[in-house]
PDB file of N, CA and C in Angstrom:
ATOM      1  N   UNK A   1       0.812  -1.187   0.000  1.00  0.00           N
ATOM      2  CA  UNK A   1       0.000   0.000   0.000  1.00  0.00           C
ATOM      3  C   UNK A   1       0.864   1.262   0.000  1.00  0.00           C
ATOM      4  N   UNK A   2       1.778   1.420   0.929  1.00  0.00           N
ATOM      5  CA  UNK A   2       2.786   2.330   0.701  1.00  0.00           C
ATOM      6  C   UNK A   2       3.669   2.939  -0.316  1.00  0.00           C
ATOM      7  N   UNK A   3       3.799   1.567  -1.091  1.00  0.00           N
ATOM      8  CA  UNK A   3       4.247   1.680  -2.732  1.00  0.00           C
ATOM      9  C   UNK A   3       3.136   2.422  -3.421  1.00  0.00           C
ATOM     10  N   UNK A   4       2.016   2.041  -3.309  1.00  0.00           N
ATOM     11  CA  UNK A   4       0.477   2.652  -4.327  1.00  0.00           C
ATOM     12  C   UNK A   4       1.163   3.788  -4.155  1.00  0.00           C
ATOM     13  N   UNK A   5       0.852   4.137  -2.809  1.00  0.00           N
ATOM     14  CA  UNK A   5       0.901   5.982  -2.400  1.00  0.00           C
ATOM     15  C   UNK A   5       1.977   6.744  -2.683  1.00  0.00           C
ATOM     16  N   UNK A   6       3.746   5.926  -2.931  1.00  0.00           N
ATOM     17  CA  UNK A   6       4.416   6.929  -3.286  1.00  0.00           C
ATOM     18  C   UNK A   6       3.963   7.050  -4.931  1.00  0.00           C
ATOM     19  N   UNK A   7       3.991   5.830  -5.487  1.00  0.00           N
ATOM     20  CA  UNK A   7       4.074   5.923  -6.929  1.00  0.00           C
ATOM     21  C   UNK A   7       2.992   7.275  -7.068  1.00  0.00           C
ATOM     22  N   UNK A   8       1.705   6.874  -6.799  1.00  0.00           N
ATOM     23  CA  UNK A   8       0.744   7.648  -6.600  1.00  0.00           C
ATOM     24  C   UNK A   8       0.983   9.274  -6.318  1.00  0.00           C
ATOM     25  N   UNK A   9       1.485   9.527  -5.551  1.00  0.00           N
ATOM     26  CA  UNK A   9       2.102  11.006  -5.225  1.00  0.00           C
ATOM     27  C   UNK A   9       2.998  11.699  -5.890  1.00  0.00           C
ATOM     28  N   UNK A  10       4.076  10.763  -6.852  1.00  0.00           N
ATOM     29  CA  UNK A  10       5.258  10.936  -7.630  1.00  0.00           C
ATOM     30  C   UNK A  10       4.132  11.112  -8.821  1.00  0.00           C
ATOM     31  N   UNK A  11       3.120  10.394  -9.755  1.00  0.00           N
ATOM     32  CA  UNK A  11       3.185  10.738 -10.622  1.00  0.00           C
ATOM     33  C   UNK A  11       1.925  11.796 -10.848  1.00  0.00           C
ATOM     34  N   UNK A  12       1.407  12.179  -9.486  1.00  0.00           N
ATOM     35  CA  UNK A  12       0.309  13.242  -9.502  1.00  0.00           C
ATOM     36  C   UNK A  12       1.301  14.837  -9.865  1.00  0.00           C
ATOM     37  N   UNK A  13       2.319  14.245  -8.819  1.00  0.00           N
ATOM     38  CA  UNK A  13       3.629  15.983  -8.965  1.00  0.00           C
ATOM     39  C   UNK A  13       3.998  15.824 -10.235  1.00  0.00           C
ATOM     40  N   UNK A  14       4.708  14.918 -10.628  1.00  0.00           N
ATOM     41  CA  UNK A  14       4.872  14.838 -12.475  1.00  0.00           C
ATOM     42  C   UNK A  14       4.088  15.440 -13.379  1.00  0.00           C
ATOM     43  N   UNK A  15       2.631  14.912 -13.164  1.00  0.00           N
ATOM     44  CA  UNK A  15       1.597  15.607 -13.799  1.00  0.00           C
ATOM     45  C   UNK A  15       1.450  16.757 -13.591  1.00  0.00           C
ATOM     46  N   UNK A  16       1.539  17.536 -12.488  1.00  0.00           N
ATOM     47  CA  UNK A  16       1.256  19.024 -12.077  1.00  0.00           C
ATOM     48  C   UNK A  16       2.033  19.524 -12.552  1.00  0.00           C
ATOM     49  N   UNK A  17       3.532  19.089 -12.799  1.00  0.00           N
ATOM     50  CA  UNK A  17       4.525  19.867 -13.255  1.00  0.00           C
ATOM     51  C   UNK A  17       4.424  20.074 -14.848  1.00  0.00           C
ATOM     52  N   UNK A  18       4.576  19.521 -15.306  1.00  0.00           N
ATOM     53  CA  UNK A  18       3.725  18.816 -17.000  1.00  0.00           C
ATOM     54  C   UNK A  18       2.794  19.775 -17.282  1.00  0.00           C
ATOM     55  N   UNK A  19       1.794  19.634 -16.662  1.00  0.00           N
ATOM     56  CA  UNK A  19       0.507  20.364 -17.171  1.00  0.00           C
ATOM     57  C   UNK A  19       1.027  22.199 -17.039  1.00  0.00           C
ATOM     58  N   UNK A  20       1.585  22.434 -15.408  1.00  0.00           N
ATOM     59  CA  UNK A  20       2.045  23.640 -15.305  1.00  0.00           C
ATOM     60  C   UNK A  20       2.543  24.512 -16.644  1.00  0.00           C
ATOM     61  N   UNK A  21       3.786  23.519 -17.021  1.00  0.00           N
ATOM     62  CA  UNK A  21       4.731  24.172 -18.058  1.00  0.00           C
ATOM     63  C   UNK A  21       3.749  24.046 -19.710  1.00  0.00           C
ATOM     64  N   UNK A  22       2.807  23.374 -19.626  1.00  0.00           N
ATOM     65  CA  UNK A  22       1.526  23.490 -20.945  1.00  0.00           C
ATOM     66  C   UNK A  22       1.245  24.472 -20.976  1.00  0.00           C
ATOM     67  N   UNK A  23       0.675  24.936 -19.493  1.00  0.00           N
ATOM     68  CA  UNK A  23      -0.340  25.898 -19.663  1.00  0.00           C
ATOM     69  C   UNK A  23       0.564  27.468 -19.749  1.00  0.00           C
ATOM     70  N   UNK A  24       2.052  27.743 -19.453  1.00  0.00           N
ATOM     71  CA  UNK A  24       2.659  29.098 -19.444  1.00  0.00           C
ATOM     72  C   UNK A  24       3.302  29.371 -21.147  1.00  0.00           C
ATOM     73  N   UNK A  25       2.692  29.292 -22.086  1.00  0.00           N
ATOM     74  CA  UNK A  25       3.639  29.368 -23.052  1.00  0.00           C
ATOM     75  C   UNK A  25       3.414  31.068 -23.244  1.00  0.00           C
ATOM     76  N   UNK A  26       4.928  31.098 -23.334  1.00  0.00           N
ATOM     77  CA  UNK A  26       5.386  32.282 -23.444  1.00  0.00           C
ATOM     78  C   UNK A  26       5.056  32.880 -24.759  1.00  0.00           C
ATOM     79  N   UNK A  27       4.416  34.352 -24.913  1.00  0.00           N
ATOM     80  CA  UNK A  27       4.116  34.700 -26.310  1.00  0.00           C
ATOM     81  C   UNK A  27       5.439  35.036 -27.029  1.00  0.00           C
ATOM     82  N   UNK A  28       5.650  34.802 -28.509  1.00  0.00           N
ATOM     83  CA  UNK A  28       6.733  35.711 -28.884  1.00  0.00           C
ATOM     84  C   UNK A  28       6.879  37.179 -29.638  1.00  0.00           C
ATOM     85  N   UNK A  29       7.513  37.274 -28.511  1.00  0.00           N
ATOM     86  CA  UNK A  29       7.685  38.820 -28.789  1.00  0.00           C
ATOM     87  C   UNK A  29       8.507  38.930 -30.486  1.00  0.00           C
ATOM     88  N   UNK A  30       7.155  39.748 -31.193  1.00  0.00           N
ATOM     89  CA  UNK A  30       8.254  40.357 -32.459  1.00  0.00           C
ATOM     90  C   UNK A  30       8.321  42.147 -32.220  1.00  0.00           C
ATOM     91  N   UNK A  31       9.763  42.257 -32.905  1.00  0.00           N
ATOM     92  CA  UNK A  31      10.030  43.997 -32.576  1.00  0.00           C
ATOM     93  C   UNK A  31       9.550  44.394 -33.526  1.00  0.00           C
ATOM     94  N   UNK A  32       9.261  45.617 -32.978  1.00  0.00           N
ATOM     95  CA  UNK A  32       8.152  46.599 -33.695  1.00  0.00           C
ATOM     96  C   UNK A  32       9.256  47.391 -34.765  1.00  0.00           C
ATOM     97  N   UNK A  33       8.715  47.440 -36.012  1.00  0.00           N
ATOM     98  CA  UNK A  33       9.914  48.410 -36.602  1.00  0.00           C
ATOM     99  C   UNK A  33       9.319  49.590 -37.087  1.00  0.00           C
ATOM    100  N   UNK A  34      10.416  49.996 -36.735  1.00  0.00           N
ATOM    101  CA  UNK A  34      10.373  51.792 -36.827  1.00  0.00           C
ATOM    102  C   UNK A  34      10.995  52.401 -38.211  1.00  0.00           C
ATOM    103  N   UNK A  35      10.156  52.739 -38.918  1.00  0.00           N
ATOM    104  CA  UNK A  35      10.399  53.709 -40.306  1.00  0.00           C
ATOM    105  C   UNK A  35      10.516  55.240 -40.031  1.00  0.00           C
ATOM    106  N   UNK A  36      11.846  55.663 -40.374  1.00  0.00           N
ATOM    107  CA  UNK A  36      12.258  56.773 -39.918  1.00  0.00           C
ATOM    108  C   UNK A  36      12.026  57.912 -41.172  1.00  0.00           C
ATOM    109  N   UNK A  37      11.219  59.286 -40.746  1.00  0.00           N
ATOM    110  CA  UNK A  37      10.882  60.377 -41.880  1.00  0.00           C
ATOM    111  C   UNK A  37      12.019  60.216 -42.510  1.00  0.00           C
ATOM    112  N   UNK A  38      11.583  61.182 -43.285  1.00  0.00           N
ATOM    113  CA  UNK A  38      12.486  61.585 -44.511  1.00  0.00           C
ATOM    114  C   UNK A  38      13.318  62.844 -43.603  1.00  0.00           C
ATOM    115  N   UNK A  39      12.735  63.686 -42.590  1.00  0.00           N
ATOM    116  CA  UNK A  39      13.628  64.446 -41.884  1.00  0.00           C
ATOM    117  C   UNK A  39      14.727  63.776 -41.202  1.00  0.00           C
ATOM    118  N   UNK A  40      14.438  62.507 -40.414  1.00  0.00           N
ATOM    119  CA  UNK A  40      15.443  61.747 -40.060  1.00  0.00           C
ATOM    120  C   UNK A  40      16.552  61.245 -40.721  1.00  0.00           C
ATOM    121  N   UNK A  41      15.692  60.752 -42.174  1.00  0.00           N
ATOM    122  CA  UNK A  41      17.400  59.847 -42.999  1.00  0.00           C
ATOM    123  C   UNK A  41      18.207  61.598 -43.629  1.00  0.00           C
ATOM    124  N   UNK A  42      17.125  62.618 -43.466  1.00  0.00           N
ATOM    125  CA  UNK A  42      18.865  63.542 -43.922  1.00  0.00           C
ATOM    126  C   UNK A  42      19.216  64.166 -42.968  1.00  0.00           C
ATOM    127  N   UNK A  43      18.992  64.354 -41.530  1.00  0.00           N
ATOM    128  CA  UNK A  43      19.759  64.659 -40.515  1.00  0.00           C
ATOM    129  C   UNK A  43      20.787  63.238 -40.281  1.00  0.00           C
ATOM    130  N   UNK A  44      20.455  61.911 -40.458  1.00  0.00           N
ATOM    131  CA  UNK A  44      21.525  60.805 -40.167  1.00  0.00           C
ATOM    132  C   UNK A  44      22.502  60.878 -41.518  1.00  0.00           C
ATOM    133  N   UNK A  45      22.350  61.605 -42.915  1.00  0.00           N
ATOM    134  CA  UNK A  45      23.006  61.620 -43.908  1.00  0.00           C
ATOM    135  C   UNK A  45      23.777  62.448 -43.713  1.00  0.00           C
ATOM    136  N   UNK A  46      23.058  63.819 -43.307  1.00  0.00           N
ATOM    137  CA  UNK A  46      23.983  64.783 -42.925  1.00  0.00           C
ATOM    138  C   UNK A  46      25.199  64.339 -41.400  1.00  0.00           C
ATOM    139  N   UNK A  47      25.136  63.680 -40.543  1.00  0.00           N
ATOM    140  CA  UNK A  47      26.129  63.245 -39.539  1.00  0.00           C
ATOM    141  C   UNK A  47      27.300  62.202 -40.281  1.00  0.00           C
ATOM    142  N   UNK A  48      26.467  61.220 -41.396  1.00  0.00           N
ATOM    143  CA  UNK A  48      27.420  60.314 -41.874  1.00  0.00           C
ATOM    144  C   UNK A  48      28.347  61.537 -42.549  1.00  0.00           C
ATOM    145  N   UNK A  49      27.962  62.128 -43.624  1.00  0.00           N
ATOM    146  CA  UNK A  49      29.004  62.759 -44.334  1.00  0.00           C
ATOM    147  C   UNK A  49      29.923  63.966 -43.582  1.00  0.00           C
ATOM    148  N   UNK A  50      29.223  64.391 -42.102  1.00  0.00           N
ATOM    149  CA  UNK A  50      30.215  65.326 -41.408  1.00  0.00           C
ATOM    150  C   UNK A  50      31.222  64.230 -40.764  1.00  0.00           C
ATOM    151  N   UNK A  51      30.609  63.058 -40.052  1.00  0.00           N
ATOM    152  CA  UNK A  51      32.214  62.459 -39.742  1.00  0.00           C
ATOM    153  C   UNK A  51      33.011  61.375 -40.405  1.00  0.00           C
ATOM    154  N   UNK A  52      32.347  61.361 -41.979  1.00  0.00           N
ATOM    155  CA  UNK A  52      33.114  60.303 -42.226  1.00  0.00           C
ATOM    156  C   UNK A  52      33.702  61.043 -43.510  1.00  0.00           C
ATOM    157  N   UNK A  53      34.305  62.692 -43.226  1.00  0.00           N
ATOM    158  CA  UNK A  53      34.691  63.954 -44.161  1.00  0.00           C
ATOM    159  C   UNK A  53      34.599  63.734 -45.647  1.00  0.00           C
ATOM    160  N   UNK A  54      33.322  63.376 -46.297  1.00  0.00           N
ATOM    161  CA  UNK A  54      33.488  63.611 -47.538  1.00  0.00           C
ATOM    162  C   UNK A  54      33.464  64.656 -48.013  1.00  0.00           C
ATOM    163  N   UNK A  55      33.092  66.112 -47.187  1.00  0.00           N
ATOM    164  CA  UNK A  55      33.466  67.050 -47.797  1.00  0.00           C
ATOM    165  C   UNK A  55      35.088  67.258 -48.396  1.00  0.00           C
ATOM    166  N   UNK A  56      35.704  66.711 -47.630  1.00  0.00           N
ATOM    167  CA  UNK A  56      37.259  66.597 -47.430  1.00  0.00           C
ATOM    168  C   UNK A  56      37.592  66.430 -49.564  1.00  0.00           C
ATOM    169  N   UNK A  57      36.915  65.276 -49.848  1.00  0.00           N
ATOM    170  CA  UNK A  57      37.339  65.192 -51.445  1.00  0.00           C
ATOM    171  C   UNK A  57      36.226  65.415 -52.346  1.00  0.00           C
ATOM    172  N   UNK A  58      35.104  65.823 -51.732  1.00  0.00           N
ATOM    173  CA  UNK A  58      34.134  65.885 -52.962  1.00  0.00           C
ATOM    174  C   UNK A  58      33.032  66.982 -52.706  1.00  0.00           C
ATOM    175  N   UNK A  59      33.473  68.224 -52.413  1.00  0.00           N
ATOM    176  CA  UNK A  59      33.466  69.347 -51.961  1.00  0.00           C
ATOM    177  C   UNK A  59      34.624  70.433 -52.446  1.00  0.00           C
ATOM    178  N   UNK A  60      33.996  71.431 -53.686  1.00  0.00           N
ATOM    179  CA  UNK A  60      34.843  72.444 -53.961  1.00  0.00           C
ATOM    180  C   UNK A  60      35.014  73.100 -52.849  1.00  0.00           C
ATOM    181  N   UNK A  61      35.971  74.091 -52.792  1.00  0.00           N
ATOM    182  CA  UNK A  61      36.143  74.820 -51.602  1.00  0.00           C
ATOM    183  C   UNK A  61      36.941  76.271 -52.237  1.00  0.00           C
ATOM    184  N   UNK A  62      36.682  77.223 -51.666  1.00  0.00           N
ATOM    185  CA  UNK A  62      36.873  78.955 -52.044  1.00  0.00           C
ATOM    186  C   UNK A  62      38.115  79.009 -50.627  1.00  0.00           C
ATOM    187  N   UNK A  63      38.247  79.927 -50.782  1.00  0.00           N
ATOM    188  CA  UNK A  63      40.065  80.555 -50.058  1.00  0.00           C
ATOM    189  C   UNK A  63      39.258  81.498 -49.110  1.00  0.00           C
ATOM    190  N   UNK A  64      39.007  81.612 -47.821  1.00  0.00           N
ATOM    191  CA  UNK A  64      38.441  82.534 -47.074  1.00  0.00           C
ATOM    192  C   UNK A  64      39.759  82.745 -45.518  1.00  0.00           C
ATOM    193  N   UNK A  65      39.096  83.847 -45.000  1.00  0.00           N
ATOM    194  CA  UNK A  65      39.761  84.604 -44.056  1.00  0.00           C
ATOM    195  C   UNK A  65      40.498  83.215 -42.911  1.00  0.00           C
ATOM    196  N   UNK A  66      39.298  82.308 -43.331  1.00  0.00           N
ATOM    197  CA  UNK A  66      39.702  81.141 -41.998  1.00  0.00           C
ATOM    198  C   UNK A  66      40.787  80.225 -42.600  1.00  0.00           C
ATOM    199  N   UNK A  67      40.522  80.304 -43.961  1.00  0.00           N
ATOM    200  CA  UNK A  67      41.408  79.012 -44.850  1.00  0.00           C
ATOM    201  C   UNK A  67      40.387  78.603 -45.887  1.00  0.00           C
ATOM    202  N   UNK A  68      40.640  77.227 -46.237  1.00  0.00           N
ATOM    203  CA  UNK A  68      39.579  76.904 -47.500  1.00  0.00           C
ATOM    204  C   UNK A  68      38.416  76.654 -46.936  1.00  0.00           C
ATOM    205  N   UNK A  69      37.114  76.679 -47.029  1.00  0.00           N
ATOM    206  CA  UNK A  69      36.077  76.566 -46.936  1.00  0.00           C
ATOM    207  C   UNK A  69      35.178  75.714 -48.212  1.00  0.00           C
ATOM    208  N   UNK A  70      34.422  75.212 -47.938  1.00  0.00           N
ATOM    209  CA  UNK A  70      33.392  74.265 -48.924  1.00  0.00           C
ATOM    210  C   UNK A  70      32.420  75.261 -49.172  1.00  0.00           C
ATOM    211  N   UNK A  71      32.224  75.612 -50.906  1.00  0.00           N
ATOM    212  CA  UNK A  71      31.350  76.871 -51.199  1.00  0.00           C
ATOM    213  C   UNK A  71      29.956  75.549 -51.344  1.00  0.00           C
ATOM    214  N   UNK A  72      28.901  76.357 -50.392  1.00  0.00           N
ATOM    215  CA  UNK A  72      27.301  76.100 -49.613  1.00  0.00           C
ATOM    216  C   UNK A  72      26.913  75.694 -51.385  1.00  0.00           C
ATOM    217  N   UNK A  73      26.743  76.067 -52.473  1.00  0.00           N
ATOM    218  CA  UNK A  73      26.170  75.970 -53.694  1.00  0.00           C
ATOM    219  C   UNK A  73      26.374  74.831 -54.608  1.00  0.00           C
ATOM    220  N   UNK A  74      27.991  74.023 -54.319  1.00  0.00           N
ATOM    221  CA  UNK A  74      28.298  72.682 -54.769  1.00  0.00           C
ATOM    222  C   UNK A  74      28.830  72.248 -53.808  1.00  0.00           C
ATOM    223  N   UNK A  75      28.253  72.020 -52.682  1.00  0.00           N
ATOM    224  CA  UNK A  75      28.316  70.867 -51.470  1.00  0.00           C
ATOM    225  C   UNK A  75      28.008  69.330 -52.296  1.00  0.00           C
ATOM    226  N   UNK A  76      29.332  68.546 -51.994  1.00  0.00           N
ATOM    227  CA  UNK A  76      29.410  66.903 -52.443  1.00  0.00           C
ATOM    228  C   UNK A  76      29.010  67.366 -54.127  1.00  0.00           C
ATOM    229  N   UNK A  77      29.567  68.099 -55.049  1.00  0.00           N
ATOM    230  CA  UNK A  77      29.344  67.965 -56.454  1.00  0.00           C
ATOM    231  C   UNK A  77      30.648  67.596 -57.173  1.00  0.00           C
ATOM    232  N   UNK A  78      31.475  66.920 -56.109  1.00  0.00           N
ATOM    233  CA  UNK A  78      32.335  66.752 -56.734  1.00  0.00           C
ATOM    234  C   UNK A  78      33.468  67.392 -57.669  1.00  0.00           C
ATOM    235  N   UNK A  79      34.668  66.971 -58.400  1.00  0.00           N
ATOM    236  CA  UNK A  79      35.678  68.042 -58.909  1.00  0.00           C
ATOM    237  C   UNK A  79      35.152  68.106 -60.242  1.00  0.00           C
ATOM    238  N   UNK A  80      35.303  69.601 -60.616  1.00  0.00           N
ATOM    239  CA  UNK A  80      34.646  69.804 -62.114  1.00  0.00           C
ATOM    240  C   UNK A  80      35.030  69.440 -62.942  1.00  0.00           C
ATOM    241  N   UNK A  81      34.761  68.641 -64.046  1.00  0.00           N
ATOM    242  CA  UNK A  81      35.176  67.706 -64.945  1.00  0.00           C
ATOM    243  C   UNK A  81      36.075  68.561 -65.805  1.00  0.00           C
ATOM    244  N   UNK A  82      35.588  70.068 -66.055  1.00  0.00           N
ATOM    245  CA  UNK A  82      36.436  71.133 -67.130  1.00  0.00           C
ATOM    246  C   UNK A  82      37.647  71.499 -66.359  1.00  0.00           C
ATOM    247  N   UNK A  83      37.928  71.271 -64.491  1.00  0.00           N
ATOM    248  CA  UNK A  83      39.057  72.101 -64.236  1.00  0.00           C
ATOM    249  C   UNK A  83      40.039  70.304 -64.693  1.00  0.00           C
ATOM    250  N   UNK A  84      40.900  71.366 -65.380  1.00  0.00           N
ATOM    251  CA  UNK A  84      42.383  70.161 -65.571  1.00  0.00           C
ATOM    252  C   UNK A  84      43.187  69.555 -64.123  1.00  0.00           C
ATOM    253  N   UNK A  85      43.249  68.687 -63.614  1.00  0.00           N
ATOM    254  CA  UNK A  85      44.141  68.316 -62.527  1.00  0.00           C
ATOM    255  C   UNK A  85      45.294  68.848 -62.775  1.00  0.00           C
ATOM    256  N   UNK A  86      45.739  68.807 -61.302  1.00  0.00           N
ATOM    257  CA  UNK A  86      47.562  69.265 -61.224  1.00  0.00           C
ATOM    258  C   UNK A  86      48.437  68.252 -61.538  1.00  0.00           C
ATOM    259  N   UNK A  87      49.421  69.073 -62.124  1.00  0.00           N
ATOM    260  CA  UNK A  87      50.435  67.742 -62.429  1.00  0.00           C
ATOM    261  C   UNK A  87      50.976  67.225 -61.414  1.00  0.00           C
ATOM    262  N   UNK A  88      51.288  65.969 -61.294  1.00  0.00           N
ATOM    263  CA  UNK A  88      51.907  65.413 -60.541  1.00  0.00           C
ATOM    264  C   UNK A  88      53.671  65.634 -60.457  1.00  0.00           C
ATOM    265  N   UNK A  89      54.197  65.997 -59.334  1.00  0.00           N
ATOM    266  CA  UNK A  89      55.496  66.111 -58.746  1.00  0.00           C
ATOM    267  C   UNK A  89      56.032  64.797 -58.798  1.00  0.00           C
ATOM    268  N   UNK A  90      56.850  64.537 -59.686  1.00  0.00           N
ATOM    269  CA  UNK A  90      57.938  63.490 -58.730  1.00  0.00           C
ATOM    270  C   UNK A  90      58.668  63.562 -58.052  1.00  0.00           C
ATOM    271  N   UNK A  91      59.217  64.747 -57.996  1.00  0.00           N
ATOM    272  CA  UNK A  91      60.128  64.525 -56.613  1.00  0.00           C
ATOM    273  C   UNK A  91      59.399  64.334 -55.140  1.00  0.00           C
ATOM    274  N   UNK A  92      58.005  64.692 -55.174  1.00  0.00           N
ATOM    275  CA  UNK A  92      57.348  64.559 -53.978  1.00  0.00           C
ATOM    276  C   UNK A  92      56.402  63.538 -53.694  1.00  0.00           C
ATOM    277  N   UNK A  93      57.170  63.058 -55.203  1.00  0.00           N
ATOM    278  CA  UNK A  93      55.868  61.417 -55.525  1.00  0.00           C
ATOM    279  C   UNK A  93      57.065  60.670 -54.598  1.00  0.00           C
ATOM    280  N   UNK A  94      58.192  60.701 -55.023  1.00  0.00           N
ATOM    281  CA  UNK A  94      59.747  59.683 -54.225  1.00  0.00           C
ATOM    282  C   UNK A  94      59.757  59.524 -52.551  1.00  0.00           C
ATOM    283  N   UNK A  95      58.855  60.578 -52.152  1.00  0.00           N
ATOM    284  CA  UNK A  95      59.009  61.258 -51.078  1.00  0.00           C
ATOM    285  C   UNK A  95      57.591  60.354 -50.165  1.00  0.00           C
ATOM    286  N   UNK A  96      57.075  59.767 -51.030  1.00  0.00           N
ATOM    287  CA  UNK A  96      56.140  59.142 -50.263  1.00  0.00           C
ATOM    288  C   UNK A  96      54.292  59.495 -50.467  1.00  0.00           C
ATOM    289  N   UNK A  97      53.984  61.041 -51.347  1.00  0.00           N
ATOM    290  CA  UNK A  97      52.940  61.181 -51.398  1.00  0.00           C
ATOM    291  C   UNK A  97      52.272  60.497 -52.717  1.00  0.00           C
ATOM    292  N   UNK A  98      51.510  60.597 -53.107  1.00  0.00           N
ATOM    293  CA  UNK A  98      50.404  60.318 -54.194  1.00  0.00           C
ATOM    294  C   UNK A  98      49.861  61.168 -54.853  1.00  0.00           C
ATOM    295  N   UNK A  99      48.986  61.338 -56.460  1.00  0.00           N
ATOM    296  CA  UNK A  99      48.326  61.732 -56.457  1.00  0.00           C
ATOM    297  C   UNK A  99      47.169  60.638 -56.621  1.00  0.00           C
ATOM    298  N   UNK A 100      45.782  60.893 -56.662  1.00  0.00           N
ATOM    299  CA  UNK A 100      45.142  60.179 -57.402  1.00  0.00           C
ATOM    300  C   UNK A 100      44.428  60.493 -58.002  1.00  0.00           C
ATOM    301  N   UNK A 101      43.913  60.111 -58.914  1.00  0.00           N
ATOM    302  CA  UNK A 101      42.848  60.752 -59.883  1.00  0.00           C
ATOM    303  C   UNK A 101      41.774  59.954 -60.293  1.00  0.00           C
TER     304      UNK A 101
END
């Protein structure tokens, strides 16, 4: 009789435990996605191109009181196809710099 009652008690907790973990199913969470204005992707366009300096090569620039400056009217238009590049130095090519074109 003692046997009935453990078996008996062991597989009532089995069952409780069993049924417990049936009944909690966890929902799944999906992330919500976020579509960002059109004000957003050119304030994040405008941060990419301030720190990752493409004004630096694809940005004319005028001679001002501070030094060269990027003229506001061909911001990122790139070098004008009519101005001729500078010639390249060799003695300062030997020296370690580049040009590229």
């Amino acid at each position: 009789m003692k046997k009935l009652f453990r078996f008996s008690a062991m597989f009532l907790t089995a069952s409780a435990i069993l049924l417990a973990g049936c009944g909690n199913n966890p929902k799944t969470v999906t992330p919500e996605v976020v579509v960002p204005t059109d004000a957003q992707l050119i304030q994040k366009g405008e941060y990419l191109v301030t720190i990752a300096g493409c004004h630096d090569c694809h940005s004319p620039k005028e001679m001002s009181p501070q030094g060269p400056m990027v003229i506001p009217a061909l911001m990122l238009s790139g070098y004008p196809a009519e101005r001729p590049l500078p010639k390249a130095d060799a003695e300062v090519i030997k020296k370690g710099w580049s040009l590229i074109k």
